[in-house]
C-alpha atoms as a PDB file:
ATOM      1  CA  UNK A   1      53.818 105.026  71.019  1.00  0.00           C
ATOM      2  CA  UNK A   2      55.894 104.311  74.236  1.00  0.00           C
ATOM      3  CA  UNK A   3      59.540 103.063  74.105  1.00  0.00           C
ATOM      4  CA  UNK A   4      61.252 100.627  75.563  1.00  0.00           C
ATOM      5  CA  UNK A   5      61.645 100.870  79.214  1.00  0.00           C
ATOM      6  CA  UNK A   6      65.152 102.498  80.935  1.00  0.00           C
ATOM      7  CA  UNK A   7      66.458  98.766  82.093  1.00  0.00           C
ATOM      8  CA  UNK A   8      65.819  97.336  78.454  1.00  0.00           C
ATOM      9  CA  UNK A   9      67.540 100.187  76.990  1.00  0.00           C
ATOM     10  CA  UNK A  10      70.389 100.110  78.795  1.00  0.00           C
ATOM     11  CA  UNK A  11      70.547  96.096  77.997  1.00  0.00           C
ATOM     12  CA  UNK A  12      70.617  96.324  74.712  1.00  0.00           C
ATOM     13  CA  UNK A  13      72.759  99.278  74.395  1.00  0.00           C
ATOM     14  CA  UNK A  14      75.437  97.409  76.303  1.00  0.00           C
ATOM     15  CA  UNK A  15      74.529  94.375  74.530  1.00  0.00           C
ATOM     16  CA  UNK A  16      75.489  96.085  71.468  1.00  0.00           C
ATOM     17  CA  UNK A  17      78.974  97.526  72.677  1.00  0.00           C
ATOM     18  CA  UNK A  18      80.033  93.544  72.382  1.00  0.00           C
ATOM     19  CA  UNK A  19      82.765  92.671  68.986  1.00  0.00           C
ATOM     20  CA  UNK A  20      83.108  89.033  67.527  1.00  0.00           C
ATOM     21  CA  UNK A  21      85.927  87.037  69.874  1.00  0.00           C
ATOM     22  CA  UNK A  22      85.141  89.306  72.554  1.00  0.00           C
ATOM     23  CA  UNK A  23      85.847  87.629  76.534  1.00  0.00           C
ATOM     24  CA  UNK A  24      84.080  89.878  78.732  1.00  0.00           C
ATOM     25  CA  UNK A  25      83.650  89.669  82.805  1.00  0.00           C
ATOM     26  CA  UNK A  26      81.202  90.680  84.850  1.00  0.00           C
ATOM     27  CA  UNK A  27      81.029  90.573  88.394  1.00  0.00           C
ATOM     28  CA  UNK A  28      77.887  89.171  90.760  1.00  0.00           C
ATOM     29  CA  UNK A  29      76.239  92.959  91.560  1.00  0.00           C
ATOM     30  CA  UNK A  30      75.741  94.046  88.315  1.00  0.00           C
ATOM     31  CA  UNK A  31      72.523  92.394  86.715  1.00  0.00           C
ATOM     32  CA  UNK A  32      72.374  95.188  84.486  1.00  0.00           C
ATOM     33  CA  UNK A  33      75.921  94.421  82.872  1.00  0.00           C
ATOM     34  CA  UNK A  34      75.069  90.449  83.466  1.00  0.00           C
ATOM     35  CA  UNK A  35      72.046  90.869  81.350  1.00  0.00           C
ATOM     36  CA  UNK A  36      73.898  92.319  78.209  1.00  0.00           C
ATOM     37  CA  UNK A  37      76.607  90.079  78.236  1.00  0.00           C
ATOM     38  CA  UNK A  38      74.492  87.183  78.179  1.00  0.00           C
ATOM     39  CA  UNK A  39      71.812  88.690  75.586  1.00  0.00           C
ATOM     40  CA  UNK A  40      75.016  89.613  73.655  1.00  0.00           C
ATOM     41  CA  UNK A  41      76.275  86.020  72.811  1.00  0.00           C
ATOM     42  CA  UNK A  42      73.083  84.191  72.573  1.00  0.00           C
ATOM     43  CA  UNK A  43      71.681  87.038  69.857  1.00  0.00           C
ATOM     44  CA  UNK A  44      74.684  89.242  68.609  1.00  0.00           C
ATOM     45  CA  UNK A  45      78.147  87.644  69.232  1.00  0.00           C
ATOM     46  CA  UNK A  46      77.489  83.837  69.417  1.00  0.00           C
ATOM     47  CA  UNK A  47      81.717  83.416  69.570  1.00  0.00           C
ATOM     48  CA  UNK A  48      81.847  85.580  72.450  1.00  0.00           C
ATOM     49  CA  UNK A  49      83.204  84.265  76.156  1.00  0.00           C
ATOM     50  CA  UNK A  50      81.525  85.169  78.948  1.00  0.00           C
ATOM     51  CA  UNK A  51      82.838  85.447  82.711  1.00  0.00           C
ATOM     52  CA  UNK A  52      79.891  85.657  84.546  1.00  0.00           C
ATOM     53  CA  UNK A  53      80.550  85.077  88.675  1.00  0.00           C
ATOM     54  CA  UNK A  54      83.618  83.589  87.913  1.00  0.00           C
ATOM     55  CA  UNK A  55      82.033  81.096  85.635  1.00  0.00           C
ATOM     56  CA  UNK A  56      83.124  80.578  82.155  1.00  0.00           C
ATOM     57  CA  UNK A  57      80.063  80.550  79.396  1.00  0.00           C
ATOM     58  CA  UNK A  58      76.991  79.518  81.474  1.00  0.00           C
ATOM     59  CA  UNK A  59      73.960  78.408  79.879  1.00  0.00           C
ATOM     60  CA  UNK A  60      71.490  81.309  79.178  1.00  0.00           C
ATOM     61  CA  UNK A  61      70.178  81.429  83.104  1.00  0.00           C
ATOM     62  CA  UNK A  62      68.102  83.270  84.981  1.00  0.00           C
ATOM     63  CA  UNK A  63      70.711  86.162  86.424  1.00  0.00           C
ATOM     64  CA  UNK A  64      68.583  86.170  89.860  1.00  0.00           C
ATOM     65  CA  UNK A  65      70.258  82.836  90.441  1.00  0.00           C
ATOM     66  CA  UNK A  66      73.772  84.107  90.982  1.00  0.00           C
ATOM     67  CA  UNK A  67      72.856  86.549  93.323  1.00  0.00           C
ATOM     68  CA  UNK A  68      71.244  83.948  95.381  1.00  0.00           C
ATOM     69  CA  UNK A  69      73.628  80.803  94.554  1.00  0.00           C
ATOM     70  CA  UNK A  70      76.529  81.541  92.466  1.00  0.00           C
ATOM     71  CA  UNK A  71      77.298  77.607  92.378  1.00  0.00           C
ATOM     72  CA  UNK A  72      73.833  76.953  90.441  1.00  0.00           C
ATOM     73  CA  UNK A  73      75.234  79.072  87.241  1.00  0.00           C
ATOM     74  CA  UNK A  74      78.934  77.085  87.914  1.00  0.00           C
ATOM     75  CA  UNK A  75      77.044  73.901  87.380  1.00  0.00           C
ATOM     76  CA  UNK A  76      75.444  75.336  84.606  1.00  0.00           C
ATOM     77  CA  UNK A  77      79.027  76.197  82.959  1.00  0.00           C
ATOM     78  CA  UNK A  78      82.066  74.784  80.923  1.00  0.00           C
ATOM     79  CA  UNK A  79      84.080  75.895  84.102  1.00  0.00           C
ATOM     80  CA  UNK A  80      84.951  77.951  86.808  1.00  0.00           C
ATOM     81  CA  UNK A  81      88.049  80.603  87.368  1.00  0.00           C
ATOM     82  CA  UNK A  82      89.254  81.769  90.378  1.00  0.00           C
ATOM     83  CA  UNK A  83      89.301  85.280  91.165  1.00  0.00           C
ATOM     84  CA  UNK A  84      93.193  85.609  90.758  1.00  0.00           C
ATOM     85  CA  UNK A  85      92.865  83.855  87.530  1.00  0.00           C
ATOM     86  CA  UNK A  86      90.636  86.282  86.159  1.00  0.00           C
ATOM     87  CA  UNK A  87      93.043  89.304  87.442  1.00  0.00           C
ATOM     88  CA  UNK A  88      96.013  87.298  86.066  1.00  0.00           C
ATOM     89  CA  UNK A  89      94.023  86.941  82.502  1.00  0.00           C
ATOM     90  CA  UNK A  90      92.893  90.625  82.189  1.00  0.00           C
ATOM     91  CA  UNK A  91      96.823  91.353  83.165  1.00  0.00           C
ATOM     92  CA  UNK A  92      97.797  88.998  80.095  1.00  0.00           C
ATOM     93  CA  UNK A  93      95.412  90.963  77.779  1.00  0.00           C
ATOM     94  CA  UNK A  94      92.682  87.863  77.466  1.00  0.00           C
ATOM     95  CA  UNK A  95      89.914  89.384  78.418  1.00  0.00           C
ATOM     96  CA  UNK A  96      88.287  92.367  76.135  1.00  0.00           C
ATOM     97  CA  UNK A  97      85.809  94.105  77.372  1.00  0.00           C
ATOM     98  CA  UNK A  98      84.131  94.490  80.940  1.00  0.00           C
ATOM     99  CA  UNK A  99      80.852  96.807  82.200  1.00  0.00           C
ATOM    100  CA  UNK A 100      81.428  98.913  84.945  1.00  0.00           C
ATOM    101  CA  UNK A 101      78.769 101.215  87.012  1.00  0.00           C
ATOM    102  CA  UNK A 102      81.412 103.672  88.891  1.00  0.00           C
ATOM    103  CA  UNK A 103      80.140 106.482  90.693  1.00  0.00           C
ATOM    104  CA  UNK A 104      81.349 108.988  88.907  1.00  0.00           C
ATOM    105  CA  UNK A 105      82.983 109.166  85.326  1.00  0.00           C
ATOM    106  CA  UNK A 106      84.460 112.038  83.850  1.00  0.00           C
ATOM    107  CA  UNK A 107      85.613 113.817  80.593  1.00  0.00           C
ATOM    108  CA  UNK A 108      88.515 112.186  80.635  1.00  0.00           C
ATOM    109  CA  UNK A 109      87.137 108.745  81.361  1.00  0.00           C
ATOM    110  CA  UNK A 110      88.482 108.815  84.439  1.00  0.00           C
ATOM    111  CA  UNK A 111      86.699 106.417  86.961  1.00  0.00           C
ATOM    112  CA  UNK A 112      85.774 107.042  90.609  1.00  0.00           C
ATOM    113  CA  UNK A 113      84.694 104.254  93.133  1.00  0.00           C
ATOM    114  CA  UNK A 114      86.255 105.245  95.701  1.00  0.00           C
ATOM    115  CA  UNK A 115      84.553 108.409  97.836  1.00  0.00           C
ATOM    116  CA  UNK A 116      82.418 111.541  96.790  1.00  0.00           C
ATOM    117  CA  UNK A 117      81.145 114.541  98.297  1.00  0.00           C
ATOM    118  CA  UNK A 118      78.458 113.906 100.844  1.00  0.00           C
ATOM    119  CA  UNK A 119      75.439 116.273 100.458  1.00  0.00           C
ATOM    120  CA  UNK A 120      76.256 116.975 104.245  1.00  0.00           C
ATOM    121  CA  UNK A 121      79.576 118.632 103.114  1.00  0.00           C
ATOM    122  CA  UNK A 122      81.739 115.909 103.934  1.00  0.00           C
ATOM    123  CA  UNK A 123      82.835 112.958 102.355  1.00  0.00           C
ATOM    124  CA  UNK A 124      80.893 109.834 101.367  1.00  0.00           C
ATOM    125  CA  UNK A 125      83.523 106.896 101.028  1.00  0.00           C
ATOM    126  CA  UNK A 126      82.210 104.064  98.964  1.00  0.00           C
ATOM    127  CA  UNK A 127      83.170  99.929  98.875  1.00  0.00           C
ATOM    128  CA  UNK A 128      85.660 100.772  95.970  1.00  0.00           C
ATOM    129  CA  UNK A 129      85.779  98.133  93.261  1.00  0.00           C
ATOM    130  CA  UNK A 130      87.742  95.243  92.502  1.00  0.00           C
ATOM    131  CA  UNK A 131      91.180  96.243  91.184  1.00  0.00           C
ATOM    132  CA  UNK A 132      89.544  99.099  89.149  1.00  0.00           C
ATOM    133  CA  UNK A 133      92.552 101.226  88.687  1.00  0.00           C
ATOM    134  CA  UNK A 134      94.688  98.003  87.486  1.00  0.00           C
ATOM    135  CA  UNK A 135      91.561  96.787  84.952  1.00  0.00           C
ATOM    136  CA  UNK A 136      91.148 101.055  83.629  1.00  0.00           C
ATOM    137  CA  UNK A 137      94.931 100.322  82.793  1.00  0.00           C
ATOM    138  CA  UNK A 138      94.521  96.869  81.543  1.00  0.00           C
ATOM    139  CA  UNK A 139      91.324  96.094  80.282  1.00  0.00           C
ATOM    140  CA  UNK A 140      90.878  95.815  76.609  1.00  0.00           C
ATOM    141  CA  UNK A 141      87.837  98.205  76.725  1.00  0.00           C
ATOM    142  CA  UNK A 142      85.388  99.630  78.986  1.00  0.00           C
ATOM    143  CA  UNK A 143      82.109 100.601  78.857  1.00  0.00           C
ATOM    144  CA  UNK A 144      80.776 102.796  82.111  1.00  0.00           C
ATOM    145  CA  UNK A 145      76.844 102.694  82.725  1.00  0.00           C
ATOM    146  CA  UNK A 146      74.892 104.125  85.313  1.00  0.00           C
ATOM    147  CA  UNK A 147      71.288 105.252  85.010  1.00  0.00           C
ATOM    148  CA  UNK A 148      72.177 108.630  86.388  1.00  0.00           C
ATOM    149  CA  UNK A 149      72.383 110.998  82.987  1.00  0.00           C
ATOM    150  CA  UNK A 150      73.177 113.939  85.486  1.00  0.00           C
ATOM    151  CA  UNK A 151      76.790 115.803  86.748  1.00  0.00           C
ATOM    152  CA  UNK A 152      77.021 113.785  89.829  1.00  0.00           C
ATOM    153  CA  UNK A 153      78.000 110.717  87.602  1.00  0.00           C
ATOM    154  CA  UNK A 154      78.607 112.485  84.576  1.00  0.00           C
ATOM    155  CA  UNK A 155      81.213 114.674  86.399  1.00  0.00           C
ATOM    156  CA  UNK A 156      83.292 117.967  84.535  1.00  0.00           C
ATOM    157  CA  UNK A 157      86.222 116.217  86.903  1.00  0.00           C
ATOM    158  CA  UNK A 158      86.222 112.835  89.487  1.00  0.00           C
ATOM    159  CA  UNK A 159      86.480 113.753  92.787  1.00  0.00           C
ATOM    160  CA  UNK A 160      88.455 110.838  93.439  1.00  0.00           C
ATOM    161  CA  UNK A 161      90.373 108.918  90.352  1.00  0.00           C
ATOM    162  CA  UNK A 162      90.325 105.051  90.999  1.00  0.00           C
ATOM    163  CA  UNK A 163      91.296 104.612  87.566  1.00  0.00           C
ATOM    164  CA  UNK A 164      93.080 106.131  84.489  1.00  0.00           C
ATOM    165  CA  UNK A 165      91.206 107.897  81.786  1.00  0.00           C
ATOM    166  CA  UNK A 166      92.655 109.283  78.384  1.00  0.00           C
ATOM    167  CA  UNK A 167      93.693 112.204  80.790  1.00  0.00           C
ATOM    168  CA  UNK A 168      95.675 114.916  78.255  1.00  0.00           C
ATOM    169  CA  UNK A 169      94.578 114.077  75.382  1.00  0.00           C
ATOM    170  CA  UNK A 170      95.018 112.079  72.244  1.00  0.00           C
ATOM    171  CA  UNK A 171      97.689 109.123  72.123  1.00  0.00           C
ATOM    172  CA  UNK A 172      98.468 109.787  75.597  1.00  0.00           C
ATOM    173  CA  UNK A 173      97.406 106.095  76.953  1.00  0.00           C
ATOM    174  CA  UNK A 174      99.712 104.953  73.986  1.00  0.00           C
ATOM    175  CA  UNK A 175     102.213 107.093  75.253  1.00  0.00           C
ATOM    176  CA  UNK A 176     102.464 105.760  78.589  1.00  0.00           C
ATOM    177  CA  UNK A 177     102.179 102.051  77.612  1.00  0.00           C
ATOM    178  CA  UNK A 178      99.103 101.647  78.572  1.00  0.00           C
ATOM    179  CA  UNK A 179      97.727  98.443  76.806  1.00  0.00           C
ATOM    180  CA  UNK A 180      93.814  99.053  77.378  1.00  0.00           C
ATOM    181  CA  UNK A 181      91.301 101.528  75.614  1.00  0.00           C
ATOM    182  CA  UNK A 182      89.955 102.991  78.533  1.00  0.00           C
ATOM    183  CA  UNK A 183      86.418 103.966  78.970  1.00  0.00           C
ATOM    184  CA  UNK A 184      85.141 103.946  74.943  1.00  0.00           C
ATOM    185  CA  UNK A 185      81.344 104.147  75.583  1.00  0.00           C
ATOM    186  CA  UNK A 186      78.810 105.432  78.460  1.00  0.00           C
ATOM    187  CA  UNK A 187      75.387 104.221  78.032  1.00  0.00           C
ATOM    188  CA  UNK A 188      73.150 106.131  80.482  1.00  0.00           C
ATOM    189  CA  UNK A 189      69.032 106.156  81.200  1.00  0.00           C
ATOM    190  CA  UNK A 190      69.004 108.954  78.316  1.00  0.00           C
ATOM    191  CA  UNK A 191      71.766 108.436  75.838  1.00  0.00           C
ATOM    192  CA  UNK A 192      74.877 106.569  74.584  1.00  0.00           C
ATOM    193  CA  UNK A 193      78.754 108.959  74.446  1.00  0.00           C
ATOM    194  CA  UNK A 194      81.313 107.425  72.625  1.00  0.00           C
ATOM    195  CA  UNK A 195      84.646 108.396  73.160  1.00  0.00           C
ATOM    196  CA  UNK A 196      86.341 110.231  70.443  1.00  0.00           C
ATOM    197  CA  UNK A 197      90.060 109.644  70.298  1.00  0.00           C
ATOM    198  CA  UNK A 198      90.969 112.188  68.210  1.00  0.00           C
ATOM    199  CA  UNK A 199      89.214 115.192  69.556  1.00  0.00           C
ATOM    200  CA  UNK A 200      89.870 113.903  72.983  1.00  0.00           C
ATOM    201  CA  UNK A 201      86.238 113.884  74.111  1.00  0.00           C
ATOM    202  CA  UNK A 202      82.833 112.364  74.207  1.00  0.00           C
ATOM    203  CA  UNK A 203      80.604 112.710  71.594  1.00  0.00           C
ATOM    204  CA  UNK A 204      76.865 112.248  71.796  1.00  0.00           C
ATOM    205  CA  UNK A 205      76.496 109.508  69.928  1.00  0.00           C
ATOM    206  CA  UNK A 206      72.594 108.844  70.183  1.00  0.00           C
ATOM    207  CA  UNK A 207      69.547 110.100  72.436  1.00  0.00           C
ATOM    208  CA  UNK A 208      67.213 107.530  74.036  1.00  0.00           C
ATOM    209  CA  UNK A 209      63.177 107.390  72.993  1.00  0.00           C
ATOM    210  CA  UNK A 210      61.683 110.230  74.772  1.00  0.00           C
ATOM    211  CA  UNK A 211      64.901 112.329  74.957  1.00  0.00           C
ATOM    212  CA  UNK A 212      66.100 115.555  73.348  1.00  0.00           C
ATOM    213  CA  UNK A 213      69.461 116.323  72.677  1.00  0.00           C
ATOM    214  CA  UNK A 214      69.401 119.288  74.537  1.00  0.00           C
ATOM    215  CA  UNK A 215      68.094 117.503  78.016  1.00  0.00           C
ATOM    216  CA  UNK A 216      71.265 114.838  76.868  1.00  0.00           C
ATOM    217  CA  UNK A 217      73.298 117.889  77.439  1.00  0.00           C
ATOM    218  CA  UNK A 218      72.069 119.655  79.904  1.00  0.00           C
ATOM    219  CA  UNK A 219      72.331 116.925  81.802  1.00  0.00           C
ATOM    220  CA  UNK A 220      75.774 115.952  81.607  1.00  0.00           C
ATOM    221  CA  UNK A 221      78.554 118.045  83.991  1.00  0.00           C
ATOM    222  CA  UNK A 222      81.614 118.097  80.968  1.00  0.00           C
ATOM    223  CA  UNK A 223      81.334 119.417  77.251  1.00  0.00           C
ATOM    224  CA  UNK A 224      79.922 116.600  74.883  1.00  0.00           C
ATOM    225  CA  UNK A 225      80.711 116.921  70.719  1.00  0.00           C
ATOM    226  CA  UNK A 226      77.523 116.934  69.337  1.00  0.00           C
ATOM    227  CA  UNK A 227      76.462 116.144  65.539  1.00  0.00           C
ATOM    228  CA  UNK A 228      74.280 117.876  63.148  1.00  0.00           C
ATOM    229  CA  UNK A 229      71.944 115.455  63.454  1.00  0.00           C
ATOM    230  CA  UNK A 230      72.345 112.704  66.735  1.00  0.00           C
ATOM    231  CA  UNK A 231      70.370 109.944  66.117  1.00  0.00           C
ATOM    232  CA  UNK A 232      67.683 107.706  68.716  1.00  0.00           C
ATOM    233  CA  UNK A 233      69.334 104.888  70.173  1.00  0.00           C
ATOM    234  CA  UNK A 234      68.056 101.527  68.272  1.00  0.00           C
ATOM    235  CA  UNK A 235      65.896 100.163  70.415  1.00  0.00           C
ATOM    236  CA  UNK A 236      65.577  96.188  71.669  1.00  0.00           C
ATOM    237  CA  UNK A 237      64.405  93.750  69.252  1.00  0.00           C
ATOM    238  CA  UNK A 238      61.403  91.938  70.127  1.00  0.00           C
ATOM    239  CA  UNK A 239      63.661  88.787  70.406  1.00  0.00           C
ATOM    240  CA  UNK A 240      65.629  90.368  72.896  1.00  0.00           C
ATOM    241  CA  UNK A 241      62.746  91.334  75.103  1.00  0.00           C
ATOM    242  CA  UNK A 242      61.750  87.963  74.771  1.00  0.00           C
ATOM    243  CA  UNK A 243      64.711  86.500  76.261  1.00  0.00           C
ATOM    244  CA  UNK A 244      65.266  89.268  78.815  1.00  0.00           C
ATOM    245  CA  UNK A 245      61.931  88.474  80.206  1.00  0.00           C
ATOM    246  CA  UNK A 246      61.712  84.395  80.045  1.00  0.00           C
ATOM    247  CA  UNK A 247      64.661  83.703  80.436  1.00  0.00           C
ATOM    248  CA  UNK A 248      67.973  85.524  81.032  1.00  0.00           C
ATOM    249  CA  UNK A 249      65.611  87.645  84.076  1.00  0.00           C
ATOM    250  CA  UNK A 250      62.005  86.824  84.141  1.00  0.00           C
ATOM    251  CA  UNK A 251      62.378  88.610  87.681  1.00  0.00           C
ATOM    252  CA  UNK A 252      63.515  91.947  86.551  1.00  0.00           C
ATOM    253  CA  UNK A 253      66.385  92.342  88.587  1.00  0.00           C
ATOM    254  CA  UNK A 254      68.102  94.447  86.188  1.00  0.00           C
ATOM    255  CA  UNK A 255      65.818  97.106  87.779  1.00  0.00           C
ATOM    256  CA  UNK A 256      67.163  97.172  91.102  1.00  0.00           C
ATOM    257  CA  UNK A 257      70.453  99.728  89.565  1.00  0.00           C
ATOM    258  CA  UNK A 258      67.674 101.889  88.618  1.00  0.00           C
ATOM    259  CA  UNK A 259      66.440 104.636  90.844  1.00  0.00           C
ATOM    260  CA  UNK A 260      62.900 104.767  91.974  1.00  0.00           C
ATOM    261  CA  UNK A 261      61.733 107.674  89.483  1.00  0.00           C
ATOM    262  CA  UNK A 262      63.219 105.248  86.369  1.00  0.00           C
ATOM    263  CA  UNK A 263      61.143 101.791  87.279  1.00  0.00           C
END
């Protein structure tokens, strides 16, 4: 029996990172991170707030829309922000939890948008993100994604740090008055790492349909914990995949942040 596919997966594993009272944010790019945080508050967290293209709680939507007409999900919403309203609520500790798909993350949780190394030697500088290292500092909690389960996002060490991980250790965010968590999960195209606080590292926390612990890994460029026994990632509920594909994105343009081999 087949699983679910790699975008569904990663939508409902995201989906499930989301707590009761949570705000979250998500920018215009991301229909991957768009897609959970919507299919979070209509099925798991029906208090939650969602920022989705600067529009506060939209109707459930087709996410294709904002990418072609970010007004059509504002008219479909209880209000707009401004993009230095957002900053200045994520700076006042309002908003809880945000998505991000950085190009590299490391064992630290350390975040890199900024530039890595080219495969002609050199180096490939990247668009960066929106005030990434102010939200790793300030942002309630983060959860990095990428369907990359591989060192060159799952890196021993950034190549460039755009923003703050847990860096030495346990308590030393708290130690340097850092008000956000930091990265806490990393849901991948294979498996889900949860950040550990008190052994200072990822642990494997479950293994997608179709993937052993060992390929989990193998494929990841720092150390992970790992369990006795590491469990397969719950997969979407048929009422999820129901709403993913009539109406939150009956396009499937949460498959365009896949790569070619994961369609």
């Amino acid at each position: 029996m087949s699983g679910p596919s790699v975008a569904d997966q990663m939508v409902w594993s995201l989906a499930q990172e989301a707590r009761t009272g949570d705000v979250a944010v998500v920018g215009v790019a991301t229909p991957i991170a768009a897609a959970a945080a919507v299919l979070a508050r209509e099925l798991l967290v029906p208090d939650m707030t969602v920022i989705v293209a600067a529009s506060v709680n939209p109707e459930p939507h087709d996410i294709a829309e904002m990418m072609r007409d970010a007004g059509a999900v504002a008219r479909r919403s209880v209000g707009t922000m401004g993009q230095s309203q957002i900053l200045d609520s994520i700076q006042r500790g309002r908003v809880s939890l945000q998505f991000v798909s950085p190009a590299q993350v490391d064992g630290r949780g350390r975040l890199n948008t900024s530039r890595v190394p080219g495969r002609d030697g050199g180096v490939r500088r990247l668009p960066g993100g929106l005030a990434t290292g102010d939200i790793a500092v300030l942002m309630g909690r983060l959860v990095a994604y990428r369907a990359a389960h591989r060192p060159r996002f799952l890196a021993d060490e950034v190549t460039f740090t755009t923003g703050a991980g847990h860096e030495r250790g346990p308590g030393w965010r708290q130690e340097h008055a850092l008000p956000g968590a930091g990265v806490q999960a990393v849901v991948t195209d294979k498996a889900v790492l949860r950040w550990d606080e008190e052994m200072a590292g990822f642990r494997l926390e479950s293994v997608h349909h179709g993937c052993a612990v060992e390929e989990a890994v193998a494929g990841c460029g720092f150390p992970l914990l790992v369990d006795d026994t590491t469990p397969v990632t719950g997969p979407p509920t048929d009422a999820a995949i129901d709403l993913l594909d009539h109406v939150i994105d009956p396009t499937a343009v949460r498959r365009l942040e896949l790569p070619d081999h994961a369609q």
